[in-house]
C-alpha atoms as a PDB file:
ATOM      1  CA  UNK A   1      -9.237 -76.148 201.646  1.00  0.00           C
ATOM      2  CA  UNK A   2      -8.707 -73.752 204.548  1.00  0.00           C
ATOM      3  CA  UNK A   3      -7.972 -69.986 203.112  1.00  0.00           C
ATOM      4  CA  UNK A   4      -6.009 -68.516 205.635  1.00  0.00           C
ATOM      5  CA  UNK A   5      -3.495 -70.717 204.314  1.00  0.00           C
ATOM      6  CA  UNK A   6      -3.292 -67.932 201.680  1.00  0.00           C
ATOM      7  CA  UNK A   7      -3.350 -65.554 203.515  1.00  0.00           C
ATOM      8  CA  UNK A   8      -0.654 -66.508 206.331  1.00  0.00           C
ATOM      9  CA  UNK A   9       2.158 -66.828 203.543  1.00  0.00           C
ATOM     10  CA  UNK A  10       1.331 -62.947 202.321  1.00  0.00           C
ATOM     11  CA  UNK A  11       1.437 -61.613 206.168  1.00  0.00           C
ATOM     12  CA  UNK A  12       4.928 -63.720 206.794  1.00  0.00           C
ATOM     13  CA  UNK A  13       6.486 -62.529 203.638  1.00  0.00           C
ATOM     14  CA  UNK A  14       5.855 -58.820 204.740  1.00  0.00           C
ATOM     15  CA  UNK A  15       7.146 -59.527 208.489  1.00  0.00           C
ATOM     16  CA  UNK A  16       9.905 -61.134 206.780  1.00  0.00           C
ATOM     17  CA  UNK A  17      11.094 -58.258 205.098  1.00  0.00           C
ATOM     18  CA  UNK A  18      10.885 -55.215 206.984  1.00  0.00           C
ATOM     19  CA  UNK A  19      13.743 -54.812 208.882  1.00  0.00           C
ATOM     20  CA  UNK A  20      15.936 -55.480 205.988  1.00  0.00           C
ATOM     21  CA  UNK A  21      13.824 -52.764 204.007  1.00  0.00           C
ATOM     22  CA  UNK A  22      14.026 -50.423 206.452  1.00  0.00           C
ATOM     23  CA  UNK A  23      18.243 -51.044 206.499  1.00  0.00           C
ATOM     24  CA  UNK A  24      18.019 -50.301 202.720  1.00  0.00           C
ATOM     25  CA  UNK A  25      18.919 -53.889 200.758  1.00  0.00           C
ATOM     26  CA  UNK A  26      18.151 -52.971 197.736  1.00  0.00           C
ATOM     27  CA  UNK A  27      16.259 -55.957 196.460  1.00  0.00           C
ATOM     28  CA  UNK A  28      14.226 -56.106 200.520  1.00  0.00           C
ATOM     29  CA  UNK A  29      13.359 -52.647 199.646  1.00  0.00           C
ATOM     30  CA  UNK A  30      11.717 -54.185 195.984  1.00  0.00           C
ATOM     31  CA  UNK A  31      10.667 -57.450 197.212  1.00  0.00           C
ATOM     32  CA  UNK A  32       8.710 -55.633 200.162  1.00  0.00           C
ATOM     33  CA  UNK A  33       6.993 -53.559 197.994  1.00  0.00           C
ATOM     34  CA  UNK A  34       5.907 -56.127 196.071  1.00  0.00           C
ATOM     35  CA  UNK A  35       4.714 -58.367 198.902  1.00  0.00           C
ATOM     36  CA  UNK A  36       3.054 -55.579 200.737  1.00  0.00           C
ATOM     37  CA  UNK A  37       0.886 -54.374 197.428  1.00  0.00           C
ATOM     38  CA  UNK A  38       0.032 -58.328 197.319  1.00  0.00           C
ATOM     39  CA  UNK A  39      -1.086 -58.175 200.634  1.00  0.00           C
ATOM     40  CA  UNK A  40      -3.222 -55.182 200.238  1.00  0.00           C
ATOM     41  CA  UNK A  41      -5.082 -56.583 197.452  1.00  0.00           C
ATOM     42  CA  UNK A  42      -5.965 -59.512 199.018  1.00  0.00           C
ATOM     43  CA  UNK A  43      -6.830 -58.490 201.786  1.00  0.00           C
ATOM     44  CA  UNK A  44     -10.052 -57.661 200.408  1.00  0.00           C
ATOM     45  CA  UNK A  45     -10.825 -61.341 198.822  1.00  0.00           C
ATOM     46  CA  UNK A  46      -9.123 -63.133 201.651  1.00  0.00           C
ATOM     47  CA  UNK A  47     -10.544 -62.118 204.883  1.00  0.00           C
ATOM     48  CA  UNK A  48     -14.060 -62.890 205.975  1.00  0.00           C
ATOM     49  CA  UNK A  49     -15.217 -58.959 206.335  1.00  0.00           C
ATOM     50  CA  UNK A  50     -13.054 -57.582 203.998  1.00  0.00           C
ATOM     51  CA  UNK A  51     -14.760 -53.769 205.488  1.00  0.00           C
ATOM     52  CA  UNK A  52     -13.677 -54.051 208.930  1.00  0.00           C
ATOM     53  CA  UNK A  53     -12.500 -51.099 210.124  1.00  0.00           C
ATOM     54  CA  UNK A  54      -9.083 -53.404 211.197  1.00  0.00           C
ATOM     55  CA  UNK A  55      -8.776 -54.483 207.699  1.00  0.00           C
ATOM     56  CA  UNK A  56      -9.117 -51.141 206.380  1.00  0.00           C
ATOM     57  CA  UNK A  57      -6.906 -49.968 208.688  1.00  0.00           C
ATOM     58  CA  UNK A  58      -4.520 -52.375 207.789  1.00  0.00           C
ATOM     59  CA  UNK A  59      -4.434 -51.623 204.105  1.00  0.00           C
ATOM     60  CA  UNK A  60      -3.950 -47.577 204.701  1.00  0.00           C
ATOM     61  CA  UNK A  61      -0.634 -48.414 207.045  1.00  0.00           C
ATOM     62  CA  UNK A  62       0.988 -50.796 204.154  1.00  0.00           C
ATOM     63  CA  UNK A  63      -0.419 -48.090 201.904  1.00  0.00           C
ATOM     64  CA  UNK A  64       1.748 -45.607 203.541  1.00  0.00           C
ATOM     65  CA  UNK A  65       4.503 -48.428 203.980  1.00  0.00           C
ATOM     66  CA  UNK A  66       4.607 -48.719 200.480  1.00  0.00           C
ATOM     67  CA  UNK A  67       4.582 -45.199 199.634  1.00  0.00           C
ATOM     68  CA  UNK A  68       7.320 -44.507 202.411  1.00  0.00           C
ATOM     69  CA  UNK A  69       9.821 -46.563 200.308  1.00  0.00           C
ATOM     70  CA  UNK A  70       8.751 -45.587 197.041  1.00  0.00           C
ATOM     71  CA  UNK A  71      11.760 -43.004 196.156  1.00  0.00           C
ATOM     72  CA  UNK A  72      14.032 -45.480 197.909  1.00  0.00           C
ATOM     73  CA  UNK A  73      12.967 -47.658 195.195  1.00  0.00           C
ATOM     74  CA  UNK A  74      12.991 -45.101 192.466  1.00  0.00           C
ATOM     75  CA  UNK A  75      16.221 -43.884 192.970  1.00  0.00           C
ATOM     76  CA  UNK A  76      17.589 -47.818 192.972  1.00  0.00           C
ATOM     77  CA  UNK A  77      16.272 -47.855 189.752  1.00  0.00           C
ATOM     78  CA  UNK A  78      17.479 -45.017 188.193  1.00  0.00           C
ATOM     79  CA  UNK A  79      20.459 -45.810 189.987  1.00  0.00           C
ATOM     80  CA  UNK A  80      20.896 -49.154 187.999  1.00  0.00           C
ATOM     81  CA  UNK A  81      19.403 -47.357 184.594  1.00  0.00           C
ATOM     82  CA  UNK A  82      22.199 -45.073 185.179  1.00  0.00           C
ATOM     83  CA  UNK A  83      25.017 -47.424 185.491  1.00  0.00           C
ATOM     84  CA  UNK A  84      24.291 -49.023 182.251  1.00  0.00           C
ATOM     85  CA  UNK A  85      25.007 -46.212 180.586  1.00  0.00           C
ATOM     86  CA  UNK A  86      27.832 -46.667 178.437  1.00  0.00           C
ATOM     87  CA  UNK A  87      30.349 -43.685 178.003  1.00  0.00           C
ATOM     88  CA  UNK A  88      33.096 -43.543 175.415  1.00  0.00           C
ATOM     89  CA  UNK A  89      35.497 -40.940 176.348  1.00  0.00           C
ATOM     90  CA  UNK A  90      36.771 -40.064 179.996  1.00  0.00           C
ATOM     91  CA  UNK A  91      34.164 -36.880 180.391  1.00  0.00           C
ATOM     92  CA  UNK A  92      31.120 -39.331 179.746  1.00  0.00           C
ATOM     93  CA  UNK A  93      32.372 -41.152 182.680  1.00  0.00           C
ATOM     94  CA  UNK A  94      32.781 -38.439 184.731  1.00  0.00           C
ATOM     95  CA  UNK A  95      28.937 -37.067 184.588  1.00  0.00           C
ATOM     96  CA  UNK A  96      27.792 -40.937 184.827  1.00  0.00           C
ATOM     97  CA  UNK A  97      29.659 -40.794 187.986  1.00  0.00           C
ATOM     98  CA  UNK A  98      28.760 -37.673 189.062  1.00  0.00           C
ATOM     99  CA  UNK A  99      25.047 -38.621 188.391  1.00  0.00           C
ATOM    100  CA  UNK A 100      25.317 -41.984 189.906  1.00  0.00           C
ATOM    101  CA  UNK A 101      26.785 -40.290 193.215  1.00  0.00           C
ATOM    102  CA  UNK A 102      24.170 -37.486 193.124  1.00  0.00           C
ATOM    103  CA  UNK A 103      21.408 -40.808 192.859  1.00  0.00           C
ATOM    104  CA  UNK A 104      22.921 -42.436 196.078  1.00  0.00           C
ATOM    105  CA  UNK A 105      22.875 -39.085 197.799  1.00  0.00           C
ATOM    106  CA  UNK A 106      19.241 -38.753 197.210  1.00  0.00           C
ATOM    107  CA  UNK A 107      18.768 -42.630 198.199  1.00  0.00           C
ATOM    108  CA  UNK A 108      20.263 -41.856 201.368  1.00  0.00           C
ATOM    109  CA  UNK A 109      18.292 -38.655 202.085  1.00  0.00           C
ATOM    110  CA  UNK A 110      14.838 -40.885 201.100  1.00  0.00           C
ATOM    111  CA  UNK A 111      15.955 -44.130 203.782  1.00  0.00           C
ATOM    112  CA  UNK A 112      16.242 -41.496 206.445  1.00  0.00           C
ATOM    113  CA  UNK A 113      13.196 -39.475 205.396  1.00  0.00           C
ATOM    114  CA  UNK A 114      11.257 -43.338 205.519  1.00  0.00           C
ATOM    115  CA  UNK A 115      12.233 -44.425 208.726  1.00  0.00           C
ATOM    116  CA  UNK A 116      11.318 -41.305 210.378  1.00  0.00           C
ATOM    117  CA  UNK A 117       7.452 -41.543 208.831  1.00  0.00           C
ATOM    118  CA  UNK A 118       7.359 -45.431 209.171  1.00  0.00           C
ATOM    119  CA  UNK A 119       4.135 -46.520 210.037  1.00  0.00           C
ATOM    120  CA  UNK A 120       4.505 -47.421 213.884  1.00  0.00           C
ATOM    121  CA  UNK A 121       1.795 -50.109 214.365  1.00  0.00           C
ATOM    122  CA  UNK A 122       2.567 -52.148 211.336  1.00  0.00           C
ATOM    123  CA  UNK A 123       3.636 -55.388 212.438  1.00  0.00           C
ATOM    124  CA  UNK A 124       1.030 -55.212 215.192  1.00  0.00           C
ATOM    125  CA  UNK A 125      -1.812 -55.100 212.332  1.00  0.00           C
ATOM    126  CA  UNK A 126      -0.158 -57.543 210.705  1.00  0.00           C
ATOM    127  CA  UNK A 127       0.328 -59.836 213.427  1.00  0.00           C
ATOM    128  CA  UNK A 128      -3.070 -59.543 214.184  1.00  0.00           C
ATOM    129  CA  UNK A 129      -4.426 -60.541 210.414  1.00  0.00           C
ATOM    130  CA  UNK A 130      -3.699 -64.148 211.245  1.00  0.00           C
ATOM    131  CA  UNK A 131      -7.088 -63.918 213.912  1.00  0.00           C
ATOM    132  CA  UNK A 132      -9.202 -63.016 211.336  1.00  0.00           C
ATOM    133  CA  UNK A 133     -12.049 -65.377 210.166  1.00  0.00           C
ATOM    134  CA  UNK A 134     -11.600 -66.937 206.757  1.00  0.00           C
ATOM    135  CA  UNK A 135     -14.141 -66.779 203.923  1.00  0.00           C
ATOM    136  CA  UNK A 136     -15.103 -70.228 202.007  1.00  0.00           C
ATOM    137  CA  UNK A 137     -13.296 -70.892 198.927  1.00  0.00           C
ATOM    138  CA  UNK A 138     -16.354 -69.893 197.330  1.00  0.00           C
ATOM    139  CA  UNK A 139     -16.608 -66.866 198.266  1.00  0.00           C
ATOM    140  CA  UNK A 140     -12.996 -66.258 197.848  1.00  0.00           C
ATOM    141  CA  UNK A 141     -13.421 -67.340 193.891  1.00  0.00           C
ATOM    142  CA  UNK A 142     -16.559 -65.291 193.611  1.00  0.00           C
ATOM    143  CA  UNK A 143     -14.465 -61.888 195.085  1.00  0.00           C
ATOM    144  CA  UNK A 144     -11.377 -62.472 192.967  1.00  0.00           C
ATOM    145  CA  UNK A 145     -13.406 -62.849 189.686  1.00  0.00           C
ATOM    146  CA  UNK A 146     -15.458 -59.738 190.007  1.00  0.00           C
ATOM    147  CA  UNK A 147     -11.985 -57.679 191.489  1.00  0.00           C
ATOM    148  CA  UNK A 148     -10.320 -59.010 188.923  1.00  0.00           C
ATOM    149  CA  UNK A 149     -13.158 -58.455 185.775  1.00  0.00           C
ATOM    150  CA  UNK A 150     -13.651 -54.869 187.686  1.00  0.00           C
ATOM    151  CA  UNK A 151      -9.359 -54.233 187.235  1.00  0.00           C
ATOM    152  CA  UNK A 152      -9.797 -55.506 183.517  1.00  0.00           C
ATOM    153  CA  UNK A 153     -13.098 -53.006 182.740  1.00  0.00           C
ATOM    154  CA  UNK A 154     -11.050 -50.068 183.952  1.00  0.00           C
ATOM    155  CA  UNK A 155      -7.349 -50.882 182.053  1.00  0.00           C
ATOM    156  CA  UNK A 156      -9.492 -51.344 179.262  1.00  0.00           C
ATOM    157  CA  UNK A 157     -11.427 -47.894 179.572  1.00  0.00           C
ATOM    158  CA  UNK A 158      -8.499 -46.417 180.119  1.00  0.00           C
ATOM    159  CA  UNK A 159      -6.579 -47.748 177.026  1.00  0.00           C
ATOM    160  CA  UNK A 160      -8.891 -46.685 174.461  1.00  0.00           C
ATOM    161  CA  UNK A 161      -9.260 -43.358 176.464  1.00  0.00           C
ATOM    162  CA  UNK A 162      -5.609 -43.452 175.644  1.00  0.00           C
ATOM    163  CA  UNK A 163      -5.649 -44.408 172.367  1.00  0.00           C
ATOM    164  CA  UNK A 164      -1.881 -43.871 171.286  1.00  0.00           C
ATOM    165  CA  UNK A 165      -1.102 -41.303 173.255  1.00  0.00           C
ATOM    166  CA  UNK A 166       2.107 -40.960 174.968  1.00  0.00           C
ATOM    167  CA  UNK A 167       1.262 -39.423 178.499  1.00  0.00           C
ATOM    168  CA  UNK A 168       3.049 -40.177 181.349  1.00  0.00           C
ATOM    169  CA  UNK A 169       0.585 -39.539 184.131  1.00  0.00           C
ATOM    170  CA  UNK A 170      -2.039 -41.825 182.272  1.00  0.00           C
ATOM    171  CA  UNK A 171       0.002 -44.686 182.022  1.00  0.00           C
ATOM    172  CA  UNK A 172       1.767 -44.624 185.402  1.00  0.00           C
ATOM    173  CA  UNK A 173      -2.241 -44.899 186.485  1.00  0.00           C
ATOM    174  CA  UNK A 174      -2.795 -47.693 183.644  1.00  0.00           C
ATOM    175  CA  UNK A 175       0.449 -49.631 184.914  1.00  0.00           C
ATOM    176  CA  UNK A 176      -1.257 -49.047 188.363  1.00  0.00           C
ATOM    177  CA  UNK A 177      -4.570 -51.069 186.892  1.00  0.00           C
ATOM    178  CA  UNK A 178      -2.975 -53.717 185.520  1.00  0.00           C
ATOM    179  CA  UNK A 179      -0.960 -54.780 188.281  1.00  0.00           C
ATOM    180  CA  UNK A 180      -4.104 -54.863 190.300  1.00  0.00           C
ATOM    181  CA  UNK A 181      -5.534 -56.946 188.044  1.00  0.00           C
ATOM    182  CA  UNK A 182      -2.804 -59.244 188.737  1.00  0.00           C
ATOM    183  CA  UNK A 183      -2.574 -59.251 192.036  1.00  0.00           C
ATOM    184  CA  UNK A 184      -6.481 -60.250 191.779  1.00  0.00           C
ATOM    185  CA  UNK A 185      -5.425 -62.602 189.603  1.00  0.00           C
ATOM    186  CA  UNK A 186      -2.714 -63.946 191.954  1.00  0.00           C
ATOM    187  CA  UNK A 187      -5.291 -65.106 194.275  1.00  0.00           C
ATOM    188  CA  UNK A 188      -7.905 -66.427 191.983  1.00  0.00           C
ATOM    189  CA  UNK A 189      -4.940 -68.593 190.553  1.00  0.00           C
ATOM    190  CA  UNK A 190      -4.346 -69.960 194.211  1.00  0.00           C
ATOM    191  CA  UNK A 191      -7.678 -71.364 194.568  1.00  0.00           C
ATOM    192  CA  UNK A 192      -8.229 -72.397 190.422  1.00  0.00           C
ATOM    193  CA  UNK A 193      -5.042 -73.691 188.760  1.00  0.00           C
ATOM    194  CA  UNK A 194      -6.453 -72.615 185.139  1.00  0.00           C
ATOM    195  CA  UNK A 195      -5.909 -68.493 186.416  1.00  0.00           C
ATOM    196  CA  UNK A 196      -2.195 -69.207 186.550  1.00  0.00           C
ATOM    197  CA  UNK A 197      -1.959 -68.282 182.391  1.00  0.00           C
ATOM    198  CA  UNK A 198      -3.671 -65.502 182.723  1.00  0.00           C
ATOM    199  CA  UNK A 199      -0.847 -63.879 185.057  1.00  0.00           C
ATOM    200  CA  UNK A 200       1.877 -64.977 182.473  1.00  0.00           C
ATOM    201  CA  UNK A 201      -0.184 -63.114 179.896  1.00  0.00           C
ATOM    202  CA  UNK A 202       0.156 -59.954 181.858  1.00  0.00           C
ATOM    203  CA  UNK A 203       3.850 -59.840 182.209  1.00  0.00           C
ATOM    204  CA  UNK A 204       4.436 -58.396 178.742  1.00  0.00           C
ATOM    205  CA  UNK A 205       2.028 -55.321 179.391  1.00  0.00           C
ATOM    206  CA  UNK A 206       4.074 -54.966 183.247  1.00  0.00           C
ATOM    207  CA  UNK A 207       7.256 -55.183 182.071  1.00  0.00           C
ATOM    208  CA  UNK A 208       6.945 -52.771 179.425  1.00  0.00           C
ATOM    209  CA  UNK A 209       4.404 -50.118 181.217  1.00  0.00           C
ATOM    210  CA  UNK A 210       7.301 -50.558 183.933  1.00  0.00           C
ATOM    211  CA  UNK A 211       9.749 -49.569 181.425  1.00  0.00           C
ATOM    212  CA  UNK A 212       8.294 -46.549 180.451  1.00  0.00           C
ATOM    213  CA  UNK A 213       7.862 -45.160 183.537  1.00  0.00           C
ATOM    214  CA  UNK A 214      11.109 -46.199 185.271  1.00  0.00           C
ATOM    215  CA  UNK A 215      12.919 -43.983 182.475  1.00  0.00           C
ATOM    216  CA  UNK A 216      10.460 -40.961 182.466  1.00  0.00           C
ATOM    217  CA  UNK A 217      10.558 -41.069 186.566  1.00  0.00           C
ATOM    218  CA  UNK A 218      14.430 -41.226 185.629  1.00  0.00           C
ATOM    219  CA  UNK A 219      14.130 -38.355 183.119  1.00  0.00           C
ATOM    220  CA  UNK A 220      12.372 -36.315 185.461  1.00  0.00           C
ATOM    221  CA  UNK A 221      14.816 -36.676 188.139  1.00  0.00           C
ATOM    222  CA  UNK A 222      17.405 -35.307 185.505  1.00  0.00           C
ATOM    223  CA  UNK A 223      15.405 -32.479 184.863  1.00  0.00           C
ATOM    224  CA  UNK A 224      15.487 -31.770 188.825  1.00  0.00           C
ATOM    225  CA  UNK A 225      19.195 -31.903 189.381  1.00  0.00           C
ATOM    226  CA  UNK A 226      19.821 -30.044 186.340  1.00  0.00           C
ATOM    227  CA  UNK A 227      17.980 -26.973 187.918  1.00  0.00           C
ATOM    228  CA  UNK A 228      19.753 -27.358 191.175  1.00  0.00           C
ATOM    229  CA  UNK A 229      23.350 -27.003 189.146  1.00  0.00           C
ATOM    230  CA  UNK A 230      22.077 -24.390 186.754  1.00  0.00           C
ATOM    231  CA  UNK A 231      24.055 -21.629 188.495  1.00  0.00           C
ATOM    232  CA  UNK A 232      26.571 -23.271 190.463  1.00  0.00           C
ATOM    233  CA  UNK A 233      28.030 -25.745 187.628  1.00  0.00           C
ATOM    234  CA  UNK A 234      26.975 -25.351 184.069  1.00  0.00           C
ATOM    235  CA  UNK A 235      28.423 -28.045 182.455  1.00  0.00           C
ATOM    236  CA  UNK A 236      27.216 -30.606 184.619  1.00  0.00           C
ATOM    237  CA  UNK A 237      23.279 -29.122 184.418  1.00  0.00           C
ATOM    238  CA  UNK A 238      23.647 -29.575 180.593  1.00  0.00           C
ATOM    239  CA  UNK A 239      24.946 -33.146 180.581  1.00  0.00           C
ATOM    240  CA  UNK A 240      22.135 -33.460 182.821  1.00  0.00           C
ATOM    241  CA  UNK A 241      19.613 -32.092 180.706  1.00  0.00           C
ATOM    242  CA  UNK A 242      21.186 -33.988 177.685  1.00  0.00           C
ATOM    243  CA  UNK A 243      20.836 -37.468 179.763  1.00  0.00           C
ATOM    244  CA  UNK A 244      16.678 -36.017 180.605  1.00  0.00           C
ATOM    245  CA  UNK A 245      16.196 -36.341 177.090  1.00  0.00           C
ATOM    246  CA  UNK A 246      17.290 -39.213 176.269  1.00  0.00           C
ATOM    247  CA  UNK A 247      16.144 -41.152 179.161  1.00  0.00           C
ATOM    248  CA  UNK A 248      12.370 -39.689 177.726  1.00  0.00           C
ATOM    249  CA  UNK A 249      13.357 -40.781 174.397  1.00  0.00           C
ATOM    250  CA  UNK A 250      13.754 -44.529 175.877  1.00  0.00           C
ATOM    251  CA  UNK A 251      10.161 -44.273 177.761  1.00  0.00           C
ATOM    252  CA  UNK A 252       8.820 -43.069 174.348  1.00  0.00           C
ATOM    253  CA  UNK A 253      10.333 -46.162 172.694  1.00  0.00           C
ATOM    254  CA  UNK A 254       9.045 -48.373 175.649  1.00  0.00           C
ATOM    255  CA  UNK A 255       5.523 -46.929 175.341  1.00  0.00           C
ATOM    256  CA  UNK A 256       5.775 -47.842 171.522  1.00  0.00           C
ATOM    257  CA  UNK A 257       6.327 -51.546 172.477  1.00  0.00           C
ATOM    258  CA  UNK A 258       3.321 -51.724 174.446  1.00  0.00           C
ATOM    259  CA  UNK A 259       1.111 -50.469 171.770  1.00  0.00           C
ATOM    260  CA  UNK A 260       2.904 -53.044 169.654  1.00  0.00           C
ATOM    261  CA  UNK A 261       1.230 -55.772 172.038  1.00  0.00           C
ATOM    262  CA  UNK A 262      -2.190 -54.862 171.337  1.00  0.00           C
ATOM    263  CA  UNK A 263      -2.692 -54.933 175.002  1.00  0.00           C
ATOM    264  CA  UNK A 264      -6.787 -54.082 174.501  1.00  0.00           C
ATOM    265  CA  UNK A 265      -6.491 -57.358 172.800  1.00  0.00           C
ATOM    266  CA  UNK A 266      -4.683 -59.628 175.550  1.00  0.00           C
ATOM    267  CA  UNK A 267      -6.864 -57.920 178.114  1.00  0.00           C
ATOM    268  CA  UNK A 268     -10.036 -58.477 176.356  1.00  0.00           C
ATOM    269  CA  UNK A 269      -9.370 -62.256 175.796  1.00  0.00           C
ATOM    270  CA  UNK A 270      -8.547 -63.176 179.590  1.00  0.00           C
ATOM    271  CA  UNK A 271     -10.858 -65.707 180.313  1.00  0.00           C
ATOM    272  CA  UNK A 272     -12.171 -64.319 183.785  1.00  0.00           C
ATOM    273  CA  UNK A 273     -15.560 -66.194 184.051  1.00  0.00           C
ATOM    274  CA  UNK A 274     -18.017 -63.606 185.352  1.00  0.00           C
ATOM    275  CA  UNK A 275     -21.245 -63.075 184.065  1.00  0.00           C
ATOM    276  CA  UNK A 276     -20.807 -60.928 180.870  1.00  0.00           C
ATOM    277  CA  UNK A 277     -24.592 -59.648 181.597  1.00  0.00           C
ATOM    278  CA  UNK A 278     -23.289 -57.956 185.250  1.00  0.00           C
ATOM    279  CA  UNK A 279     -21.228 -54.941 184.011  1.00  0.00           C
ATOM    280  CA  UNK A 280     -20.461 -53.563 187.396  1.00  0.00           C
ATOM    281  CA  UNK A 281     -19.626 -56.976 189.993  1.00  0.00           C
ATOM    282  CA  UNK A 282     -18.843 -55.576 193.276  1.00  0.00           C
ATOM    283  CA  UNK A 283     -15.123 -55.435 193.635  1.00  0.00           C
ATOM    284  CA  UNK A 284     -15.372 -57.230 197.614  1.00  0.00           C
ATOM    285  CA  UNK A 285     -18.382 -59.339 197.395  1.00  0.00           C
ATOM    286  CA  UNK A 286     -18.871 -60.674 193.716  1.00  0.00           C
ATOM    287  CA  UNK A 287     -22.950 -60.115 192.465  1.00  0.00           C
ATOM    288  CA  UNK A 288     -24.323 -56.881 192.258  1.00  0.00           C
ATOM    289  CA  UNK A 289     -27.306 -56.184 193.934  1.00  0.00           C
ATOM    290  CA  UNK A 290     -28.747 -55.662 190.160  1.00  0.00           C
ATOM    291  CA  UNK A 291     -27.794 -58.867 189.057  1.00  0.00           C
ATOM    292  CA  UNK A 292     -30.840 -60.934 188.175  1.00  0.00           C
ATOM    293  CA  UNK A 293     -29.480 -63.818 190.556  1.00  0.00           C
ATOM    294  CA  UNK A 294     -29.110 -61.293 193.724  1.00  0.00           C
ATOM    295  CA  UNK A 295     -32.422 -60.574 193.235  1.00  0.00           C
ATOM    296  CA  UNK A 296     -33.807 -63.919 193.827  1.00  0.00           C
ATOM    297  CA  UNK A 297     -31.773 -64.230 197.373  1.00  0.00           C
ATOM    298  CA  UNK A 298     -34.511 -63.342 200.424  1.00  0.00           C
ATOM    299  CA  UNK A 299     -32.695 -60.671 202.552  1.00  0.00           C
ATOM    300  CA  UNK A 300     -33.362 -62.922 205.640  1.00  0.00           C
ATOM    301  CA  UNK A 301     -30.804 -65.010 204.021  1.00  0.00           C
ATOM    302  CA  UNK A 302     -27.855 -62.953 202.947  1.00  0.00           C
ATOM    303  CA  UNK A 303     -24.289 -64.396 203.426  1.00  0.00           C
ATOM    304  CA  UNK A 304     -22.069 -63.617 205.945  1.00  0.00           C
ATOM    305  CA  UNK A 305     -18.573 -63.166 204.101  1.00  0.00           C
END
């Protein structure tokens, strides 16, 4: 099995989708966030020299890609949070449409704000993935085990540094770990068909980690707009302040469903097949250099990955 064909379908999908993200379709704007963090992760399990200085380079531009987009994204969001509201008397529905309009302002302020700090060279560096050497499936199997039992280590570490503590920094950086732990994942699933149930097990924690902090990234927006109306409309800053609340209530409530999972549990019973004895696997090139079977390797003989 050749791996650039796993890697050529992650490059195209980007390509695909950057001109319509850059326009503003809502679901490009998702869809190339998505494929772009996919990307980025494996670029370090699917290229032969996964420290390049081109590959690095290439991961901080869809870095900033991603990060260009990301209140483009939050405000679509919120946005759609917002519209689901349901009012009951004809002064509910004028705040939800105040606050929806007030959400589409801001969406338009954060497109034009993107486009003017879009990463120039993008699609060249992405063009240009498609020369790179490819690693052996081996090596690509050994790389996405030990990224992926490296991901697991630190949700887990972070989850009983947690314990049951609602904090929303914490777990925006826990929902962060786990989705890298997908994405590594992703690609070990590509290459062994048994990986593909570990993904599905994962969804649960996503989906409601994403919950949580779609509504307190809501809330805080609330909070924002609130403080610009303070003085100039009263009324509307309290609504505003009223909907803060509640949208924290409802990330509260979604943060109470993931403890409800047990997700130490589902993360400690993903079958990842690394060597339980190696408690630190290099994250780009599987063994330590402790590991009792690096040791045995001559240095005249190292791999070239």
């Amino acid at each position: 099995m050749r791996t650039r064909s796993l890697l050529r379908p992650r490059v195209g999908a980007v390509l695909a989708l950057v001109d319509s993200a850059l326009r503003g379709h809502g679901e490009s704007v998702h869809d190339f966030r998505v494929a772009a963090r996919s990307l980025r992760a494996a670029l370090r399990t699917l290229t032969r020299r996964p420290h390049h200085s081109a590959v690095r380079k290439t991961r901080r531009v869809l870095r900033a890609a991603i990060r260009a987009l990301a209140d483009v994204r939050d405000r679509d969001v919120g946005r759609s949070l917002l519209a689901k509201r349901r009012v009951v008397d004809p002064h509910e529905a004028e705040i939800k449409r105040r606050m929806v309009g007030l959400s589409e302002s801001d969406r338009r302020t954060a497109l034009a704000r993107c486009s003017r700090c879009w990463p120039k060279r993008l699609d060249r560096l992405l063009i240009d993935l498609l020369d790179q050497t490819e690693p052996a499936v081996e090596a690509v199997i050994q790389r996405a085990r030990a990224e992926a039992w490296q991901h697991r280590r630190s949700a887990i570490d972070l989850i009983q540094a947690l314990g049951r503590r609602y904090q929303p920094g914490r777990l925006h950086e826990l929902r962060i770990r786990v989705r890298r732990l997908r994405y590594a994942i992703e690609v070990l699933a590509e290459v062994d068909s048994g990986a593909q149930a570990r993904v599905i097990q994962l969804k649960p924690l996503q989906s409601t980690l994403g919950d949580t902090h779609d509504r307190i990234v809501l809330s805080q927006w609330l909070r924002r707009q609130a403080a610009r109306f303070q003085k100039n409309d009263v009324a509307l800053a309290a609504a505003l302040r009223r909907e803060a609340f509640r949208f924290r209530a409802e990330s509260i409530r979604a943060h109470t469903a993931f403890l409800e999972l047990q997700p130490k549990g589902i993360l400690e019973r993903l079958a990842l097949h690394v060597d339980s004895s190696d408690e630190h696997p290099e994250s780009a090139g599987g063994l330590s250099p402790h590991h009792p079977r690096s040791a045995r390797k001559s240095p005249s003989r190292k791999r070239r990955l």
